[in-house]
C-alpha atoms as a PDB file:
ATOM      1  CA  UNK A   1       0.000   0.000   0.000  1.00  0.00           C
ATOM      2  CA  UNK A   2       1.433   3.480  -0.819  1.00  0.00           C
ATOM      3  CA  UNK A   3       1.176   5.223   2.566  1.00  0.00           C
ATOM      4  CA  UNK A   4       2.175   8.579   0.771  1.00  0.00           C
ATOM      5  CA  UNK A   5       3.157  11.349   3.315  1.00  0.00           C
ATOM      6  CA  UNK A   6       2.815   8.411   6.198  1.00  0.00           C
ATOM      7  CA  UNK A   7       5.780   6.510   4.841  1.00  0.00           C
ATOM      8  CA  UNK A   8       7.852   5.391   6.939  1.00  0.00           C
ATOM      9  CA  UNK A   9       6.462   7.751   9.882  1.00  0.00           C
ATOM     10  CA  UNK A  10       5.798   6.177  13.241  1.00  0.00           C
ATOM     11  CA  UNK A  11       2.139   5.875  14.366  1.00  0.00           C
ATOM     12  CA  UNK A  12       3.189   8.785  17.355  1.00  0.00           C
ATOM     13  CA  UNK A  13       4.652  11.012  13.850  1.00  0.00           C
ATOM     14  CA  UNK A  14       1.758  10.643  12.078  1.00  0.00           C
ATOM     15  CA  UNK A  15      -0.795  11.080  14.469  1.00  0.00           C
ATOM     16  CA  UNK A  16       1.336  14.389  15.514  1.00  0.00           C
ATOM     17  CA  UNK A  17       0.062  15.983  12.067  1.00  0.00           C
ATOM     18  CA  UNK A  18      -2.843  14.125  10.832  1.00  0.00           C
ATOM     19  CA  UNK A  19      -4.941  13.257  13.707  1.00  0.00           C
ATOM     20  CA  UNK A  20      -7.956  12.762  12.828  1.00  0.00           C
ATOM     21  CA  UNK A  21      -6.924  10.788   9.751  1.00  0.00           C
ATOM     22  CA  UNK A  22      -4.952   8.211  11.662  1.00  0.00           C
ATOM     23  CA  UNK A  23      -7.915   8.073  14.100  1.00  0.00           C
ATOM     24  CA  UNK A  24     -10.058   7.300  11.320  1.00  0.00           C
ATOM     25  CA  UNK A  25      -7.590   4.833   9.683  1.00  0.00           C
ATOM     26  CA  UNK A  26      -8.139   3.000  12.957  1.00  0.00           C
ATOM     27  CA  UNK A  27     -11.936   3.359  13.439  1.00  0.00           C
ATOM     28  CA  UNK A  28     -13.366   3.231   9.417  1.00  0.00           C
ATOM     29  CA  UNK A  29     -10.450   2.437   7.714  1.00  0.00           C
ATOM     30  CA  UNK A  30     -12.634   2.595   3.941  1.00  0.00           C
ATOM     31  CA  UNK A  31     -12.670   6.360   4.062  1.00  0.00           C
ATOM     32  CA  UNK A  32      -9.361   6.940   4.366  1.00  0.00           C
ATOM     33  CA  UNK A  33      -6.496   7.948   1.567  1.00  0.00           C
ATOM     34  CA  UNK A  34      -3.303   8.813   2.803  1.00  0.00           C
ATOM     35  CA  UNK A  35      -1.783  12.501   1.894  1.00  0.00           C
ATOM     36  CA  UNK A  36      -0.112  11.685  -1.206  1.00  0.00           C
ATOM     37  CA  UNK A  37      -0.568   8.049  -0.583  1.00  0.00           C
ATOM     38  CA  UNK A  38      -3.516   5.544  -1.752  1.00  0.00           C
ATOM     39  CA  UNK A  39      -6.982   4.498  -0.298  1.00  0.00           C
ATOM     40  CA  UNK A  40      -8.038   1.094   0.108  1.00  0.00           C
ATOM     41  CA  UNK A  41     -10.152   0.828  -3.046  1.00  0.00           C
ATOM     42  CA  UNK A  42      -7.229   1.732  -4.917  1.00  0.00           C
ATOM     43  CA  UNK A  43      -5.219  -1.245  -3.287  1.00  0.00           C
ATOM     44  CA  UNK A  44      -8.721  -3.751  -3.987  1.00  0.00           C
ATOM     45  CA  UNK A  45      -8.289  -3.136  -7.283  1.00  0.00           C
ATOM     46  CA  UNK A  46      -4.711  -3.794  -7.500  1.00  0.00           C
ATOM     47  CA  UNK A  47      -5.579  -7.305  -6.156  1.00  0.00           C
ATOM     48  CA  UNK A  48      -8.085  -7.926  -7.980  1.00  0.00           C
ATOM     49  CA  UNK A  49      -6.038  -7.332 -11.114  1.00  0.00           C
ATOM     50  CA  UNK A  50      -3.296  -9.305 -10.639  1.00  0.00           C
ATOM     51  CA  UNK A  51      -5.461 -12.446  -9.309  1.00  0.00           C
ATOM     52  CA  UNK A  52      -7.059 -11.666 -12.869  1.00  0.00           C
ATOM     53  CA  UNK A  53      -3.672 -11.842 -13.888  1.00  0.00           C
ATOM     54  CA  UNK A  54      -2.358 -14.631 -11.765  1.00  0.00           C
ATOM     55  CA  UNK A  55      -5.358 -16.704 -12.982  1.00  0.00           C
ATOM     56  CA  UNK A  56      -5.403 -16.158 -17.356  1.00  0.00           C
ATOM     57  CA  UNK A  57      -2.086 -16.503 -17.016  1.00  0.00           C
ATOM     58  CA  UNK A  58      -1.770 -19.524 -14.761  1.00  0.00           C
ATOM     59  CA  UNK A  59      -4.535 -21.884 -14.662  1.00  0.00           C
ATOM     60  CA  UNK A  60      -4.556 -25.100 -13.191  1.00  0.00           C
ATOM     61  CA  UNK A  61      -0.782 -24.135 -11.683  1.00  0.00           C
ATOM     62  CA  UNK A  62       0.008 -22.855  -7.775  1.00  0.00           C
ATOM     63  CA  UNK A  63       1.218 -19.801  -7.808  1.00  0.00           C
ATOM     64  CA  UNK A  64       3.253 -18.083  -4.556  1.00  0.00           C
ATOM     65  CA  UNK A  65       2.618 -14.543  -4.489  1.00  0.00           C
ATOM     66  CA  UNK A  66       4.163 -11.905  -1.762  1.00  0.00           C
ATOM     67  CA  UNK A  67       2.708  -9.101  -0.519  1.00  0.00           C
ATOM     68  CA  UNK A  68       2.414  -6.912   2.650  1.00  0.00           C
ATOM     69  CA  UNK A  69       0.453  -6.833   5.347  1.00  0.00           C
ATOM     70  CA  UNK A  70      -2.825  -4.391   4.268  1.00  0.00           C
ATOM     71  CA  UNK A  71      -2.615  -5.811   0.880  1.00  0.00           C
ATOM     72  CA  UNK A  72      -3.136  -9.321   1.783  1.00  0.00           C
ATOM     73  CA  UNK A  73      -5.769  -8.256   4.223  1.00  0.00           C
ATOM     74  CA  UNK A  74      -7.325  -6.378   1.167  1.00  0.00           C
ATOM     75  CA  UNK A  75      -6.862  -9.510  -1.110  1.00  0.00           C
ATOM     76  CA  UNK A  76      -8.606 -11.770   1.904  1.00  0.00           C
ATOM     77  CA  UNK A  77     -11.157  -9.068   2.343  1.00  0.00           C
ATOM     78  CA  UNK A  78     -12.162  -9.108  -2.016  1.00  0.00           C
ATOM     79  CA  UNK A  79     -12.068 -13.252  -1.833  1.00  0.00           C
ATOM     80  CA  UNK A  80     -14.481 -12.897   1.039  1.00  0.00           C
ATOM     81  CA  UNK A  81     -16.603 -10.823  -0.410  1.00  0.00           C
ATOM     82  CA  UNK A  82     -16.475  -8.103   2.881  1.00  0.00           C
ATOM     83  CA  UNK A  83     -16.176  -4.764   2.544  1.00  0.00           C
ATOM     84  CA  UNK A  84     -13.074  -2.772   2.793  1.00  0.00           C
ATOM     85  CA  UNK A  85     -14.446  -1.782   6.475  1.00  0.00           C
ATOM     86  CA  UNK A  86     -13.415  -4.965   7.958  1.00  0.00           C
ATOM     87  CA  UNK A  87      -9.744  -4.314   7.180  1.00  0.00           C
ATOM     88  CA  UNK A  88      -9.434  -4.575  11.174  1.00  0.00           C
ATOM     89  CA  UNK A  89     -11.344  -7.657  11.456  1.00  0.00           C
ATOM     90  CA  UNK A  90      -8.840  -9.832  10.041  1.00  0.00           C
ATOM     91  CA  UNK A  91      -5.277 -10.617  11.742  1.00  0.00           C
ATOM     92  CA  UNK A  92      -2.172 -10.829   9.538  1.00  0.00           C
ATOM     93  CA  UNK A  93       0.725 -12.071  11.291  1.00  0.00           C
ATOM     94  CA  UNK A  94       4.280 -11.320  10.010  1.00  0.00           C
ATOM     95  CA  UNK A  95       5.125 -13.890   7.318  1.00  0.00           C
ATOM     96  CA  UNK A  96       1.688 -15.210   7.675  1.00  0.00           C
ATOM     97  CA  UNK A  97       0.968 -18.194   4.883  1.00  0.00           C
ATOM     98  CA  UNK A  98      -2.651 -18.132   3.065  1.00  0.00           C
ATOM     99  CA  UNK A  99      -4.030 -20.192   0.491  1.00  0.00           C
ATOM    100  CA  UNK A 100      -7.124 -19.620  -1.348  1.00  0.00           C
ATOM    101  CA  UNK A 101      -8.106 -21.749  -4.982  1.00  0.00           C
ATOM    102  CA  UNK A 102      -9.149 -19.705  -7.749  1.00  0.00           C
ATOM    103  CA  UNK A 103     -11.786 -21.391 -10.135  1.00  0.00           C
ATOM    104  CA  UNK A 104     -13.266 -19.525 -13.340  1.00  0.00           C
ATOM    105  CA  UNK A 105     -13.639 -16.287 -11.317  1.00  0.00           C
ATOM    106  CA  UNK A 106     -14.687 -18.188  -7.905  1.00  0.00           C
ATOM    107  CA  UNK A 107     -12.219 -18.157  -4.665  1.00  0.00           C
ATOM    108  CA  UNK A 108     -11.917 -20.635  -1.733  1.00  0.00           C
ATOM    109  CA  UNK A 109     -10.162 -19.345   1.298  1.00  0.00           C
ATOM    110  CA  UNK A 110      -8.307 -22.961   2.269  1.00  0.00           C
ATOM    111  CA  UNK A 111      -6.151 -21.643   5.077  1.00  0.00           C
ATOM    112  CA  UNK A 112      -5.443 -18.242   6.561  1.00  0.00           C
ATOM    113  CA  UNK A 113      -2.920 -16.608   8.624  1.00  0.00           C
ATOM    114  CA  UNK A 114      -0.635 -20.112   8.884  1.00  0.00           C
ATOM    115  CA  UNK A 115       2.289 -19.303  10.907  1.00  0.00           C
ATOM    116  CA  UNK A 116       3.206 -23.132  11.907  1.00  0.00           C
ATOM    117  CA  UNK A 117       6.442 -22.608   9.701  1.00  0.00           C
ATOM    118  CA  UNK A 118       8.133 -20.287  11.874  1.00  0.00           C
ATOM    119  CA  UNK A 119       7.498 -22.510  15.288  1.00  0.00           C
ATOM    120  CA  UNK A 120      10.830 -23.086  15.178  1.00  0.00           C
ATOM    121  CA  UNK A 121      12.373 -19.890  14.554  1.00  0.00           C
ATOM    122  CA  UNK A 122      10.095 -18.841  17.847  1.00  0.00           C
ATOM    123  CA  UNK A 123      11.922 -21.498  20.121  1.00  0.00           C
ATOM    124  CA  UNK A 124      15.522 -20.198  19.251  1.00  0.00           C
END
């Protein structure tokens, strides 16, 4: 997501000139575009363009696609079919693993959030 003027700001920075916009970011995140930056319709169509993409130009194949954080929960949010308001509703975990099967247009969340890979990373 292009976080415009936010880039690379802390939450305390940002929220020290745009208050009310990182209070809304929090609270209805769907109204909100970033100074300079993107909203998050512009990053649900970005996803669903390139699962257009990944799909004509990949069927029957698995494909491994990486992404950050808000996208994915964007991407999860379009193969849900939930609005863009529930960007806060669904927990992303650093390196997180989902799978979801793409058929003629239809998507099947199969796992979300899968973090079993780095159990034992956590116990060094």
């Amino acid at each position: 997501m292009n976080f415009g003027q936010w880039q690379g700001l802390s939450p305390d920075e940002v929220r020290a000139r745009w208050p009310e916009l990182l209070a809304a970011w929090y609270s209805a995140p769907h109204t909100v575009r970033m100074p300079g930056g993107e909203s998050l319709h512009h990053v649900r169509s970005r996803c669903e363009r390139a699962l257009e993409i990944i799909e004509r130009n990949h069927p029957e194949q698995t494909v491994v696609a990486v992404a950050h954080t808000d996208f994915n929960r964007t991407m999860l949010l379009f193969v849900l079919g939930l609005g863009n308001d529930r960007l806060w509703h669904l927990r992303q975990d650093p390196c997180a693993i989902n799978e979801i099967e793409m058929k003629k247009g239809d998507f099947t969340l199969v796992s979300m959030n899968e973090t079993s890979h780095l159990d034992e990373l956590v116990r060094q």
